[in-house]
Every structure is written in structure tokens, then in C-alpha cells.
PDB file of N, CA and C in Angstrom:
ATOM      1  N   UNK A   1      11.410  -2.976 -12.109  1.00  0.00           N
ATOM      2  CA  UNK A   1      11.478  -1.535 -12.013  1.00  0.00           C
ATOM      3  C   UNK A   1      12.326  -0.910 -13.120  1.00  0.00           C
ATOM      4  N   UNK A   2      12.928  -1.828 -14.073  1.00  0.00           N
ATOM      5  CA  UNK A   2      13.707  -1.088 -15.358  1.00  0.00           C
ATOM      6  C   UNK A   2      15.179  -0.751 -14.764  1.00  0.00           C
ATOM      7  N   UNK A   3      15.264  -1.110 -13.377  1.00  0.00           N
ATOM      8  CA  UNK A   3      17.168  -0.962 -13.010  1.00  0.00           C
ATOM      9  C   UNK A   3      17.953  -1.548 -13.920  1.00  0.00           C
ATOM     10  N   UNK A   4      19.038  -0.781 -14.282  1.00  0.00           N
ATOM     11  CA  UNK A   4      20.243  -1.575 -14.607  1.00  0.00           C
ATOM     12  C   UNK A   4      21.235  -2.344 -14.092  1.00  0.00           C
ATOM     13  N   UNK A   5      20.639  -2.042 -12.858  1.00  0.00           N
ATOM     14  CA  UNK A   5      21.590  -3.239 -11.718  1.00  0.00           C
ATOM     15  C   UNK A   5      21.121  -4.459 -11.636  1.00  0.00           C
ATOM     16  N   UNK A   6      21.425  -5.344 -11.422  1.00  0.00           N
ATOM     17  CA  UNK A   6      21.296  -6.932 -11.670  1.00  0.00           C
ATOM     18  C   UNK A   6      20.979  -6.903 -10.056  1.00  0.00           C
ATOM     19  N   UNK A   7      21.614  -6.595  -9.112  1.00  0.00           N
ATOM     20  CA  UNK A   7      20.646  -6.718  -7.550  1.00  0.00           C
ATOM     21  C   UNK A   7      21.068  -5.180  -7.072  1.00  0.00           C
ATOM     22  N   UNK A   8      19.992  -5.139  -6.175  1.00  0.00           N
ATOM     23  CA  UNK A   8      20.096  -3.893  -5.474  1.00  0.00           C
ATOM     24  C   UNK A   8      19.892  -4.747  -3.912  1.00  0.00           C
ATOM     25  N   UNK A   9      21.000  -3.777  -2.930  1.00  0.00           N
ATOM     26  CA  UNK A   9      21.112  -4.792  -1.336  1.00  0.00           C
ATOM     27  C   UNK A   9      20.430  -3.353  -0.707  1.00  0.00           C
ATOM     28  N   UNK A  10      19.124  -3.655  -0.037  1.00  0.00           N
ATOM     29  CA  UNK A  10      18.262  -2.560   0.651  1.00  0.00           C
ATOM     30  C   UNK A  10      19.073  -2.713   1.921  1.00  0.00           C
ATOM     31  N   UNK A  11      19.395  -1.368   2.426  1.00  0.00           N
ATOM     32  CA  UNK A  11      19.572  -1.497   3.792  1.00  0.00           C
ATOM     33  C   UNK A  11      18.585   0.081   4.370  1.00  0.00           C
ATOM     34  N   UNK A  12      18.572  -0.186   5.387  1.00  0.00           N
ATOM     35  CA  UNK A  12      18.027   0.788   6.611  1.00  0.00           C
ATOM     36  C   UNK A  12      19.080   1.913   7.353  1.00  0.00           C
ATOM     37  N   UNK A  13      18.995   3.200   7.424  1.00  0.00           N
ATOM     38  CA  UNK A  13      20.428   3.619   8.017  1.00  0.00           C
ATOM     39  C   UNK A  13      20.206   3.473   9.408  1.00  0.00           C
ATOM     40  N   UNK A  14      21.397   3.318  10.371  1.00  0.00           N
ATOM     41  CA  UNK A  14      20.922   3.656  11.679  1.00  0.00           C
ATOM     42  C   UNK A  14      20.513   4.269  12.014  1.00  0.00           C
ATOM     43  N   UNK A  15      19.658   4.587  13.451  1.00  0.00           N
ATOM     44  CA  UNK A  15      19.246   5.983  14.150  1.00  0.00           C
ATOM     45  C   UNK A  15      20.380   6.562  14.051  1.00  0.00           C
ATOM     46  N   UNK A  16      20.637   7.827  14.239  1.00  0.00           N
ATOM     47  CA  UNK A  16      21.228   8.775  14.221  1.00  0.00           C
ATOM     48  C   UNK A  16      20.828   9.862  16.005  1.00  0.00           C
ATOM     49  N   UNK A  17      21.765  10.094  16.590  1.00  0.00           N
ATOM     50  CA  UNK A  17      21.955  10.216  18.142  1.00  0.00           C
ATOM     51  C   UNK A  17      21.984   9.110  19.209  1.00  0.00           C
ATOM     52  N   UNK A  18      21.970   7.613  18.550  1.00  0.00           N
ATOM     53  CA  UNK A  18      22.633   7.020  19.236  1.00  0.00           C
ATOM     54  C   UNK A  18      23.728   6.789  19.781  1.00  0.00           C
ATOM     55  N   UNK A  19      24.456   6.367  20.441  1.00  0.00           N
ATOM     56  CA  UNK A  19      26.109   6.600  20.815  1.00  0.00           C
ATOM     57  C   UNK A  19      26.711   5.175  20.187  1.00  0.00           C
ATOM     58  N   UNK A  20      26.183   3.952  19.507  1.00  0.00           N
ATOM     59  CA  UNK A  20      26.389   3.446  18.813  1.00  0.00           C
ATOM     60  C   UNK A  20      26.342   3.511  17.088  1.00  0.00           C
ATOM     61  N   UNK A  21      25.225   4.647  16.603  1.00  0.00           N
ATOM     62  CA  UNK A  21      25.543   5.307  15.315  1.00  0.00           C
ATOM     63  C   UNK A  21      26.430   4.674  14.546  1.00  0.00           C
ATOM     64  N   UNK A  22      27.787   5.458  14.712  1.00  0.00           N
ATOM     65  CA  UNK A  22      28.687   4.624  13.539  1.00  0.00           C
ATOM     66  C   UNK A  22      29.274   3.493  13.574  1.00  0.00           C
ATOM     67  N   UNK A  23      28.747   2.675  15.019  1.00  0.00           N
ATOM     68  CA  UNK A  23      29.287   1.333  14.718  1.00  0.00           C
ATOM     69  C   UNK A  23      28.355   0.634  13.748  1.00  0.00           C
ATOM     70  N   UNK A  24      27.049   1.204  14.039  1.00  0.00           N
ATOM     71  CA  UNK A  24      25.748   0.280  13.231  1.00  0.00           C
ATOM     72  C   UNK A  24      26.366   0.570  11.509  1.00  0.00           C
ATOM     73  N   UNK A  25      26.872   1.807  11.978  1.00  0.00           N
ATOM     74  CA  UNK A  25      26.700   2.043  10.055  1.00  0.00           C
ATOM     75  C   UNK A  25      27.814   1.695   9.458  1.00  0.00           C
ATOM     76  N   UNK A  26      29.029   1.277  10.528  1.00  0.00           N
ATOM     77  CA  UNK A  26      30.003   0.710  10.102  1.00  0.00           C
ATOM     78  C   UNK A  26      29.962  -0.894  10.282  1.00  0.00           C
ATOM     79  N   UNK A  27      28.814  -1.314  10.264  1.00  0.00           N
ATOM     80  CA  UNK A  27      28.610  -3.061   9.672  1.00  0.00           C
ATOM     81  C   UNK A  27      27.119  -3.165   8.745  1.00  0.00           C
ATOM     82  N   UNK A  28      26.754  -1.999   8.867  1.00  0.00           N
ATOM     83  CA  UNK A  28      25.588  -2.213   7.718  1.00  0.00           C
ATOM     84  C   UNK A  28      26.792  -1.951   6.081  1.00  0.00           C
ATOM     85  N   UNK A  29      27.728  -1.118   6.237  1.00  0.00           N
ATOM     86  CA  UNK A  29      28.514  -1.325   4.683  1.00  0.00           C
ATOM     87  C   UNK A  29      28.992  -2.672   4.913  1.00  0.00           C
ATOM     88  N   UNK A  30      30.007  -2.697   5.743  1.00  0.00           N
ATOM     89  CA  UNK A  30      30.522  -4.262   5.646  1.00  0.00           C
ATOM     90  C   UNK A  30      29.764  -5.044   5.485  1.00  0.00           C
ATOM     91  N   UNK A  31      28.815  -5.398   6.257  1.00  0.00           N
ATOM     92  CA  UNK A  31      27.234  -6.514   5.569  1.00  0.00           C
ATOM     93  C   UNK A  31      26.732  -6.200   3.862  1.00  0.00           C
ATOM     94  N   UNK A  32      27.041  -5.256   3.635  1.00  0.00           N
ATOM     95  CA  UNK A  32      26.542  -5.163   2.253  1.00  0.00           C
ATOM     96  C   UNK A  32      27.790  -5.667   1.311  1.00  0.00           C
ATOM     97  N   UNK A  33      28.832  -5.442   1.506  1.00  0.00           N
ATOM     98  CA  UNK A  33      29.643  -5.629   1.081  1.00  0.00           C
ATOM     99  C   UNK A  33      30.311  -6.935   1.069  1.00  0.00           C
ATOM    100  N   UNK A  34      29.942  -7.729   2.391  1.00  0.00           N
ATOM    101  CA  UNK A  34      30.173  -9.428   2.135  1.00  0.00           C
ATOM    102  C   UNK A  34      29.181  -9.839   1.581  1.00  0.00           C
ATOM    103  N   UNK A  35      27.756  -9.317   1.160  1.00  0.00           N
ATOM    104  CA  UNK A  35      26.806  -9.675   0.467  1.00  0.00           C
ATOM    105  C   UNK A  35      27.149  -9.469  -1.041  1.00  0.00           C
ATOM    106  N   UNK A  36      27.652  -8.702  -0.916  1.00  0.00           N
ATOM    107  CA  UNK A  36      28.409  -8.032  -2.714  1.00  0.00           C
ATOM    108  C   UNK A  36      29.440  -9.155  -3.054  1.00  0.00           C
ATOM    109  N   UNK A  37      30.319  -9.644  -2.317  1.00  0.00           N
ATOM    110  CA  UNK A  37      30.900 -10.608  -1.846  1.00  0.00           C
ATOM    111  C   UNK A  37      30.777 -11.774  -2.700  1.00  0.00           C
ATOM    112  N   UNK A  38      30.361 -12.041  -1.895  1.00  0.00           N
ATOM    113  CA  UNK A  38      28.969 -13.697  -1.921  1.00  0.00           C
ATOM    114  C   UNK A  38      28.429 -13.516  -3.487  1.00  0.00           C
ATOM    115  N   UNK A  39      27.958 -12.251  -4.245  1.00  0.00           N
ATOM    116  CA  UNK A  39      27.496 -12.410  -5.027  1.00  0.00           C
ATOM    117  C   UNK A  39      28.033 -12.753  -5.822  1.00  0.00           C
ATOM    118  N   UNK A  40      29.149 -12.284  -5.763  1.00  0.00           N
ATOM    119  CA  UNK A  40      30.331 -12.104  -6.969  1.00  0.00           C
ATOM    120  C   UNK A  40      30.299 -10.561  -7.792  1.00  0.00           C
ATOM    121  N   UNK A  41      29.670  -9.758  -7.172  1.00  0.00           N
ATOM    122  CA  UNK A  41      29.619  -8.511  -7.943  1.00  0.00           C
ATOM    123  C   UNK A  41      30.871  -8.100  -8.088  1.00  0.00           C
ATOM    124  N   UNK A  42      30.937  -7.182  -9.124  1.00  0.00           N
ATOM    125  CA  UNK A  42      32.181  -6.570  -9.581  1.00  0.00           C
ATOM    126  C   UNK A  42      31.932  -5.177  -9.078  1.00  0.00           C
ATOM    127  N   UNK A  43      30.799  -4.571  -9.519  1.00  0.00           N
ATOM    128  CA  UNK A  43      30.761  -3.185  -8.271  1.00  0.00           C
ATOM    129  C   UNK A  43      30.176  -2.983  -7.593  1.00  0.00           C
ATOM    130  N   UNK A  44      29.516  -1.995  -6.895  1.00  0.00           N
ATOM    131  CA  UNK A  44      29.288  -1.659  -5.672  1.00  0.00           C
ATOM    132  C   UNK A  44      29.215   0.068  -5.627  1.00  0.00           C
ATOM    133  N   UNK A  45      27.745   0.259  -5.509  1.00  0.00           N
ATOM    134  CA  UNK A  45      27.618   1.565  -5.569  1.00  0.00           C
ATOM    135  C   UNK A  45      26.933   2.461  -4.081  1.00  0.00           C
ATOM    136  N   UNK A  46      27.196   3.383  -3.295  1.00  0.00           N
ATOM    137  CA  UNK A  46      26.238   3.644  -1.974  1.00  0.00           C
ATOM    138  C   UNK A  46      26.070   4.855  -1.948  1.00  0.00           C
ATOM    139  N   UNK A  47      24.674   5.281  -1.835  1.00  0.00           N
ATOM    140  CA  UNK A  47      24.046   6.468  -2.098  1.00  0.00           C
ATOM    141  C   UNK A  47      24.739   6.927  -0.703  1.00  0.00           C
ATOM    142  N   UNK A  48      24.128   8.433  -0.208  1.00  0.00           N
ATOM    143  CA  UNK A  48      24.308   9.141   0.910  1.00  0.00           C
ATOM    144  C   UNK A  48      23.475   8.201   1.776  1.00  0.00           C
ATOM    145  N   UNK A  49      23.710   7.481   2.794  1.00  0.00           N
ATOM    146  CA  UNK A  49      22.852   6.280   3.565  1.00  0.00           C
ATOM    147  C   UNK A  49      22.575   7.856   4.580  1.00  0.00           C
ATOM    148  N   UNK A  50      21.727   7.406   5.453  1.00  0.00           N
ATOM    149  CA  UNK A  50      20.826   8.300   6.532  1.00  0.00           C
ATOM    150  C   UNK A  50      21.207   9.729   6.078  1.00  0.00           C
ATOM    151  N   UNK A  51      20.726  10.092   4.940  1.00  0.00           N
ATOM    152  CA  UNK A  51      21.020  11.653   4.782  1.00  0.00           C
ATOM    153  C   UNK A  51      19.796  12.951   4.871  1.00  0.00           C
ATOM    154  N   UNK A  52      18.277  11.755   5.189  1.00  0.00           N
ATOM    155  CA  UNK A  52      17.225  12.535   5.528  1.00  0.00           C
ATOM    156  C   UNK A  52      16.651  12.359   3.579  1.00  0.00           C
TER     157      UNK A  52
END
């Protein structure tokens, strides 16, 4: 696709009006982020996740 990023980590945002919401979305960063981890990346960039 011509990225300049060496990996891109797809995630899904949570539903939104669940009453679990920000726990989901507070281990979908952490999951991305031990994946960033693992990679050895040096950065780490995150769009607006579930912003419509």
C-alpha cells in the first residue's frame, strides 16, 4: 500500500454503550502495545479509535 510504517497493528474499536466500553478499549491499546512490544518498535502511533 506505499506505507511508511514497517507494520501497521489493525484493531476493531469496541461497541460503544456497552457498560464494559472502556475496559475493552483499555486492553485493545495495551494489546497493541505489547504487540509493539514484541516487535521491538520504537514508535507507536493511534488514530481517534471508535470515532465514527
Amino acid at each position: 500500500y506505499g506505507l511508511p510504517a514497517k507494520f501497521v497493528i489493525h484493531c476493531n474499536s469496541p461497541g460503544w454503550g456497552s457498560d464494559k466500553c472502556e475496559e475493552m478499549l483499555d486492553k485493545t491499546v495495551k494489546n497493541c502495545l505489547a504487540l509493539a512490544d514484541e516487535k521491538k518498535l520504537k514508535s507507536v502511533a493511534f488514530p481517534s479509535i471508535g470515532s465514527g
